[in-house]
C-alpha atoms as a PDB file:
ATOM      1  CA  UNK A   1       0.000   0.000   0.000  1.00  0.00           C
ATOM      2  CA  UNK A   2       1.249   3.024  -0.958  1.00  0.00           C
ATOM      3  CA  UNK A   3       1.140   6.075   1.604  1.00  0.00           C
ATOM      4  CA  UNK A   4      -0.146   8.425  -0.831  1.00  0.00           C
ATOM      5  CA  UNK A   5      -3.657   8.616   0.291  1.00  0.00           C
ATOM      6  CA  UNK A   6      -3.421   7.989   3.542  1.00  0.00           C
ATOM      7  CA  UNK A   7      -4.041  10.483   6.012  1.00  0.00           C
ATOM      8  CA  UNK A   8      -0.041  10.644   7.169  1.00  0.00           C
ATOM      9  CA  UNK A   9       0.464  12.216   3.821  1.00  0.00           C
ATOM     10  CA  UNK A  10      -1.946  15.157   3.817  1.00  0.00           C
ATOM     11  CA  UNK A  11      -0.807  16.307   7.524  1.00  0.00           C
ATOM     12  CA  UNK A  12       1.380  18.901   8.170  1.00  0.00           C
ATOM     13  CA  UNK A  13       5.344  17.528   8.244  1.00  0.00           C
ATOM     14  CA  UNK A  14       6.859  20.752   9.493  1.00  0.00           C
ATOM     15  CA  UNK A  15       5.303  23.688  11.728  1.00  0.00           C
ATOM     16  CA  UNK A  16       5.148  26.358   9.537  1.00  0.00           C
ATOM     17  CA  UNK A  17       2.659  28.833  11.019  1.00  0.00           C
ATOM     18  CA  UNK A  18      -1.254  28.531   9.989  1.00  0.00           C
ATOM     19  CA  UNK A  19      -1.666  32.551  10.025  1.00  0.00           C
ATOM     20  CA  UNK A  20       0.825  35.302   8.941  1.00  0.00           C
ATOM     21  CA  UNK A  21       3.708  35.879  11.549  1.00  0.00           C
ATOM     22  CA  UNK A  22       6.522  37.850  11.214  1.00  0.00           C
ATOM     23  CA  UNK A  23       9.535  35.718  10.581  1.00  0.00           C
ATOM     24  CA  UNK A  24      11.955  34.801  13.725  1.00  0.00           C
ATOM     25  CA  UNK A  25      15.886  34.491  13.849  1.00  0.00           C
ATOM     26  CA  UNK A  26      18.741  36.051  13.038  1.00  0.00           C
ATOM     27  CA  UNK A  27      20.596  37.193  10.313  1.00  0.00           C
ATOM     28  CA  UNK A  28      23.106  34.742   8.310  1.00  0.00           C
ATOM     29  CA  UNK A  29      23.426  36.226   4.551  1.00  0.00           C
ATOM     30  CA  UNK A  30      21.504  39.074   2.756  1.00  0.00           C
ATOM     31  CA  UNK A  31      21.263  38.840  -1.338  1.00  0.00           C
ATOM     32  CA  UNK A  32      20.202  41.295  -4.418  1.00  0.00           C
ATOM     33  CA  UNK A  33      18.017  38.615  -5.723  1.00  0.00           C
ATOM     34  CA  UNK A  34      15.469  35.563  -5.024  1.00  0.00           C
ATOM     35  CA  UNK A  35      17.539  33.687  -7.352  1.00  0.00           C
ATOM     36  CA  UNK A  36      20.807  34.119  -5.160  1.00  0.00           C
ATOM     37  CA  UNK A  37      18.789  33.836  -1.572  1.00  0.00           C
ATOM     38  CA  UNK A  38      17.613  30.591  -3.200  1.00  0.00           C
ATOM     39  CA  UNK A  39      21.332  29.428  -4.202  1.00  0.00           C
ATOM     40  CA  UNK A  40      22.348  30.181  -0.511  1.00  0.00           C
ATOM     41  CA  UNK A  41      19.839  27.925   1.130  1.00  0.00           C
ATOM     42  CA  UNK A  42      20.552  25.148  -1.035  1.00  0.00           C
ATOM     43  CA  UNK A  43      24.149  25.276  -0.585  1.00  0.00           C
ATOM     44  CA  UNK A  44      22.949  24.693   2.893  1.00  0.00           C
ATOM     45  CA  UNK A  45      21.197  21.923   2.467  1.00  0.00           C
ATOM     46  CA  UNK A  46      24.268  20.482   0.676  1.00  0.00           C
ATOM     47  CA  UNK A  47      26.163  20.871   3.744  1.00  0.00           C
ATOM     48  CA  UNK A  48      23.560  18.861   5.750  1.00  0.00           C
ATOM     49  CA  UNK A  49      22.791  22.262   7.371  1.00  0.00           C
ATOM     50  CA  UNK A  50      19.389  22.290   9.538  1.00  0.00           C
ATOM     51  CA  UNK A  51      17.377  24.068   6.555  1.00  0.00           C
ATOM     52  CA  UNK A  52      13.916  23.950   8.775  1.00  0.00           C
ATOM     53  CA  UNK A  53      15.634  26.587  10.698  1.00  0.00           C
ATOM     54  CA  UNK A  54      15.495  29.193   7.604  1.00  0.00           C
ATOM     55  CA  UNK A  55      13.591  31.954   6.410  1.00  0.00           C
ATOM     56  CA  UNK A  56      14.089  33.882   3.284  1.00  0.00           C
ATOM     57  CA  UNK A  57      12.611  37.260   3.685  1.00  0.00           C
ATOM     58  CA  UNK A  58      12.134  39.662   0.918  1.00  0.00           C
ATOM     59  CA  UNK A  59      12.581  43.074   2.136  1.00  0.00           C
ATOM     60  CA  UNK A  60      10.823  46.247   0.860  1.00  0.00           C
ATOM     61  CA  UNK A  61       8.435  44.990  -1.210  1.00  0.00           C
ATOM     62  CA  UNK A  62       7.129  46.149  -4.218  1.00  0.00           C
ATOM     63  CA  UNK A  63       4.547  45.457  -6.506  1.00  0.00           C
ATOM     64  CA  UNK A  64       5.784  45.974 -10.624  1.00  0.00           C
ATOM     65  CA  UNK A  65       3.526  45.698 -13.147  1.00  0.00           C
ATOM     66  CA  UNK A  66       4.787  45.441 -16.396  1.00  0.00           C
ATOM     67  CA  UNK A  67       2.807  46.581 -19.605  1.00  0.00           C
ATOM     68  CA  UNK A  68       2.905  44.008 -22.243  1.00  0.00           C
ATOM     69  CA  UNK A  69       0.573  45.096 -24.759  1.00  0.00           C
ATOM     70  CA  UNK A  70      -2.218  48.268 -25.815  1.00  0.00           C
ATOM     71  CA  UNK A  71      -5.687  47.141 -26.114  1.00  0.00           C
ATOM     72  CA  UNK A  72      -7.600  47.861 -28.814  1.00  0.00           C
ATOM     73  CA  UNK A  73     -11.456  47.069 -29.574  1.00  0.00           C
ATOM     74  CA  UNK A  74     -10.551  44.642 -31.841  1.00  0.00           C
ATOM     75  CA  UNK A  75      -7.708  42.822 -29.257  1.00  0.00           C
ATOM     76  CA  UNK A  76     -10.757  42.765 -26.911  1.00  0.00           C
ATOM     77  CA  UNK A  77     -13.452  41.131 -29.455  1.00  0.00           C
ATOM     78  CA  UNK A  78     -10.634  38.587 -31.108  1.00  0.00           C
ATOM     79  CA  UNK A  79     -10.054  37.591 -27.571  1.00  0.00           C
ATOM     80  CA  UNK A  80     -13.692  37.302 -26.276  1.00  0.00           C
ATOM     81  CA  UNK A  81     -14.905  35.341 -29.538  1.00  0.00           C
ATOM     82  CA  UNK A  82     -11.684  32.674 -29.070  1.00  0.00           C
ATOM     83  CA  UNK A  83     -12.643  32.614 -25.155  1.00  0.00           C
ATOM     84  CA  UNK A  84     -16.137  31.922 -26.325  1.00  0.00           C
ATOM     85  CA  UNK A  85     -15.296  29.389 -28.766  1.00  0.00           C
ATOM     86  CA  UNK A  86     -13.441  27.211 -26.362  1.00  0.00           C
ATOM     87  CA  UNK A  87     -16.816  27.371 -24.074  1.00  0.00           C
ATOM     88  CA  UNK A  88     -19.131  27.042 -26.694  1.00  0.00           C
ATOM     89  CA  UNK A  89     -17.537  24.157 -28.518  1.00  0.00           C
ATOM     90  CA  UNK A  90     -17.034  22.567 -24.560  1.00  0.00           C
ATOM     91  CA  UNK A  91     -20.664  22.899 -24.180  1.00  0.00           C
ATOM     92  CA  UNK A  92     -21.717  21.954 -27.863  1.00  0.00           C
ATOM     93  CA  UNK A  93     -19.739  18.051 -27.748  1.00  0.00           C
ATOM     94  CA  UNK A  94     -21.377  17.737 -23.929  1.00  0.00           C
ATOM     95  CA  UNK A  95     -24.790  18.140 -25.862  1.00  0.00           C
ATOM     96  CA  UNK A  96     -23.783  16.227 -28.453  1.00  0.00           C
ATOM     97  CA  UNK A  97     -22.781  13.269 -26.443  1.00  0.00           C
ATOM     98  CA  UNK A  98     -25.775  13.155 -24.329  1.00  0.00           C
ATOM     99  CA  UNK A  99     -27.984  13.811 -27.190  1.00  0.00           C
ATOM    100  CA  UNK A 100     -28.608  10.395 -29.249  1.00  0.00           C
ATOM    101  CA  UNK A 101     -29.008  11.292 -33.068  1.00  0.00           C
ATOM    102  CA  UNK A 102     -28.415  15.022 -32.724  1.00  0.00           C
ATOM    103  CA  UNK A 103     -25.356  15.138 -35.296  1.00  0.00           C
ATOM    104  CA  UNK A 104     -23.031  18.101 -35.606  1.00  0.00           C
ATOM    105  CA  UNK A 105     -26.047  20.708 -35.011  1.00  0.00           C
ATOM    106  CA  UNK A 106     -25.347  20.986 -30.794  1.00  0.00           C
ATOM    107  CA  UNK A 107     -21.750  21.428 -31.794  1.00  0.00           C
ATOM    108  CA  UNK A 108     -22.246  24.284 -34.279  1.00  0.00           C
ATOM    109  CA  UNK A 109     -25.051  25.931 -32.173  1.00  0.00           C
ATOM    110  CA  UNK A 110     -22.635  25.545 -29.055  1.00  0.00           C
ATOM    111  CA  UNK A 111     -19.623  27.149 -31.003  1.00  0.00           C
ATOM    112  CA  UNK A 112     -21.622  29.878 -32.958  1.00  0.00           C
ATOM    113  CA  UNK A 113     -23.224  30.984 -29.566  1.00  0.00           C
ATOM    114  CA  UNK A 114     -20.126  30.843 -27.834  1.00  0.00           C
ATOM    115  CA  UNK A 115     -18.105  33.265 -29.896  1.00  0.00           C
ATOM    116  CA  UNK A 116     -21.048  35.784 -30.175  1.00  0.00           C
ATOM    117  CA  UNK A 117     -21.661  35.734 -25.724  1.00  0.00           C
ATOM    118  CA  UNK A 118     -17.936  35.607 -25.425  1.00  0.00           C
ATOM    119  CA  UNK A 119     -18.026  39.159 -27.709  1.00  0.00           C
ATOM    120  CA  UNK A 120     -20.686  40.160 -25.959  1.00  0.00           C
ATOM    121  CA  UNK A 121     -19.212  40.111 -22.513  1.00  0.00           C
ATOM    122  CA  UNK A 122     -15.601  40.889 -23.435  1.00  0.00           C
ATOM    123  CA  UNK A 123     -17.343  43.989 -25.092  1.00  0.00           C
ATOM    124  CA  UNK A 124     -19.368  45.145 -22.436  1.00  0.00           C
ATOM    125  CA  UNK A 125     -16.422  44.594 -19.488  1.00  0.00           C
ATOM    126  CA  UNK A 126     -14.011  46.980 -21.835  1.00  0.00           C
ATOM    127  CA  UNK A 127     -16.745  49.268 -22.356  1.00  0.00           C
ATOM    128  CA  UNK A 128     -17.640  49.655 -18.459  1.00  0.00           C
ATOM    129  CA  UNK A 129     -13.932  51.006 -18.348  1.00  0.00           C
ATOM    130  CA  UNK A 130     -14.349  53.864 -20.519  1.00  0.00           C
ATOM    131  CA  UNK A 131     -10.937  54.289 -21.885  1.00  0.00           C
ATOM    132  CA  UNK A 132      -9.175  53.945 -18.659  1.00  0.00           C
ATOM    133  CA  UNK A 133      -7.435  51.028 -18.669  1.00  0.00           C
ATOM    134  CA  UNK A 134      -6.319  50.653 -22.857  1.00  0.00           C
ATOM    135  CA  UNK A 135      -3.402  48.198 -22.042  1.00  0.00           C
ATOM    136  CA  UNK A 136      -2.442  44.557 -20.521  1.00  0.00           C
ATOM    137  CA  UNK A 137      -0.212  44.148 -18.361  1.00  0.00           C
ATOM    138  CA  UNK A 138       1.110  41.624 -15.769  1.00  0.00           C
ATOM    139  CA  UNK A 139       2.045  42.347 -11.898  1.00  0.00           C
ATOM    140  CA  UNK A 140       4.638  40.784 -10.153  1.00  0.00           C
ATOM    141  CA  UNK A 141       5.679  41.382  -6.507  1.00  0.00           C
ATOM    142  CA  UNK A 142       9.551  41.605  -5.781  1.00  0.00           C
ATOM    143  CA  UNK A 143      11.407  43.119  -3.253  1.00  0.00           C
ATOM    144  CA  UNK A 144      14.986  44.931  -3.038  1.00  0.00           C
ATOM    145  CA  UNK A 145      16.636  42.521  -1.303  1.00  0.00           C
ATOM    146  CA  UNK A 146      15.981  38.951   0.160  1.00  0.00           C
ATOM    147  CA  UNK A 147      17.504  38.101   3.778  1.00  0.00           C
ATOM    148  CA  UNK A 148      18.115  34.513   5.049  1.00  0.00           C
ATOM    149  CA  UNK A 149      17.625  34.260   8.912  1.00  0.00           C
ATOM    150  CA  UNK A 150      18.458  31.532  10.921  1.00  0.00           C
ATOM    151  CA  UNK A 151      17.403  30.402  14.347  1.00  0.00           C
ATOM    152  CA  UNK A 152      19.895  31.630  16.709  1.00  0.00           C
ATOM    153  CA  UNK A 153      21.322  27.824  17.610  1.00  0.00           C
ATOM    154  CA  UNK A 154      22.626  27.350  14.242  1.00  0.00           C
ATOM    155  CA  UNK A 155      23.262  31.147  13.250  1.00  0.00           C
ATOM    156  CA  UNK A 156      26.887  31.178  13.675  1.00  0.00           C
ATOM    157  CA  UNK A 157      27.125  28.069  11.872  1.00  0.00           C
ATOM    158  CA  UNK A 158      24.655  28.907   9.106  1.00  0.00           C
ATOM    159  CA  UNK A 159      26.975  32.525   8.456  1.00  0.00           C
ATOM    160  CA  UNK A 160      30.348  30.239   8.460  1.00  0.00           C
ATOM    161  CA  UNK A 161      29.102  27.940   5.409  1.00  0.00           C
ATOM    162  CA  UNK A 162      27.576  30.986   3.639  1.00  0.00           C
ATOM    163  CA  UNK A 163      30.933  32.805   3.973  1.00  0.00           C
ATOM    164  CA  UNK A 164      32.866  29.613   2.791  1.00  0.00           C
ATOM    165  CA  UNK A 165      29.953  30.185  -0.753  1.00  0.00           C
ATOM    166  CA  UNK A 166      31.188  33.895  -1.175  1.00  0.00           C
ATOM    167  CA  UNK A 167      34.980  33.157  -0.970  1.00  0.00           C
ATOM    168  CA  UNK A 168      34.388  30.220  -3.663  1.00  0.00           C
ATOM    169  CA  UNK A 169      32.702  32.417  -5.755  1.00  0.00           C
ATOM    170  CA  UNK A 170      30.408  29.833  -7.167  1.00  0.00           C
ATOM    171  CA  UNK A 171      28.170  30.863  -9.735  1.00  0.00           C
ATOM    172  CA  UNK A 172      25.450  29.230 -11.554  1.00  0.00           C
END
């Protein structure tokens, strides 16, 4: 028997808090970027360094949201009738399948009243903006640094094997 489904493998294996807390410990190595924070903890893990212990705290927040593309009336139709489609023709071959003898028709009507409701809502959500919101764009939240903290049994330690990383100058 395999202990996927059992109810040992959908309980809680470390205690990581239920509820935001502020994170506990002390400082061991501060970094530019997630990507090098990341690189730090796993270098201790391959020192068989307590990694439970750790915390990698992102500092100063901020939220960037990067345009991608304008949106035009036709961006926002195109979009709404292939959103539509997808739904349509999902609904049309349910039809279809429970629907002994019906043919292609459900499919068609499914599709064909699909793209039209899809171009109909898509229309009507770009309209209720009124021009004030004519791009796309995508939001991401970073921060300007990322600081690894330690529990203060295995700080010294933790700061020691980090140090040993910097002087090797390992890169990825």
């Amino acid at each position: 028997m395999t202990h996927a489904f059992s109810r040992t493998a959908f309980s809680p294996t470390s205690q990581a808090p239920q509820l935001p807390t502020m994170p506990t410990g002390w400082p061991i190595g501060s970094y530019d970027s997630y990507e090098e924070a990341q690189r730090a903890v796993d270098h201790l893990a391959d020192k068989d360094f307590p990694v439970q212990e750790v915390t990698i705290v992102g500092v100063e927040p901020l939220l960037v949201e990067r345009v991608a593309a304008r949106l035009t009336w036709g961006k926002v139709l195109s979009s709404g009738a292939m959103s539509g489609a997808w739904f349509g023709l999902f609904v049309g071959l349910l039809l279809s399948f429970f629907t002994p003898g019906a043919g292609l028709a459900p499919i068609v009507i499914g599709l064909v009243s699909g793209v039209v409701f899809g171009m109909a809502f898509a229309a009507a959500g770009y309209a209720a903006t009124r021009g004030r919101r004519d791009f796309v764009s995508h939001s991401q939240l970073v921060a300007r640094r990322y600081d690894v903290l330690c529990q203060p049994r295995n700080a010294e330690n933790g700061r020691n094997l980090l140090a040993q990383l910097a002087m090797s100058g390992q890169r990825w």
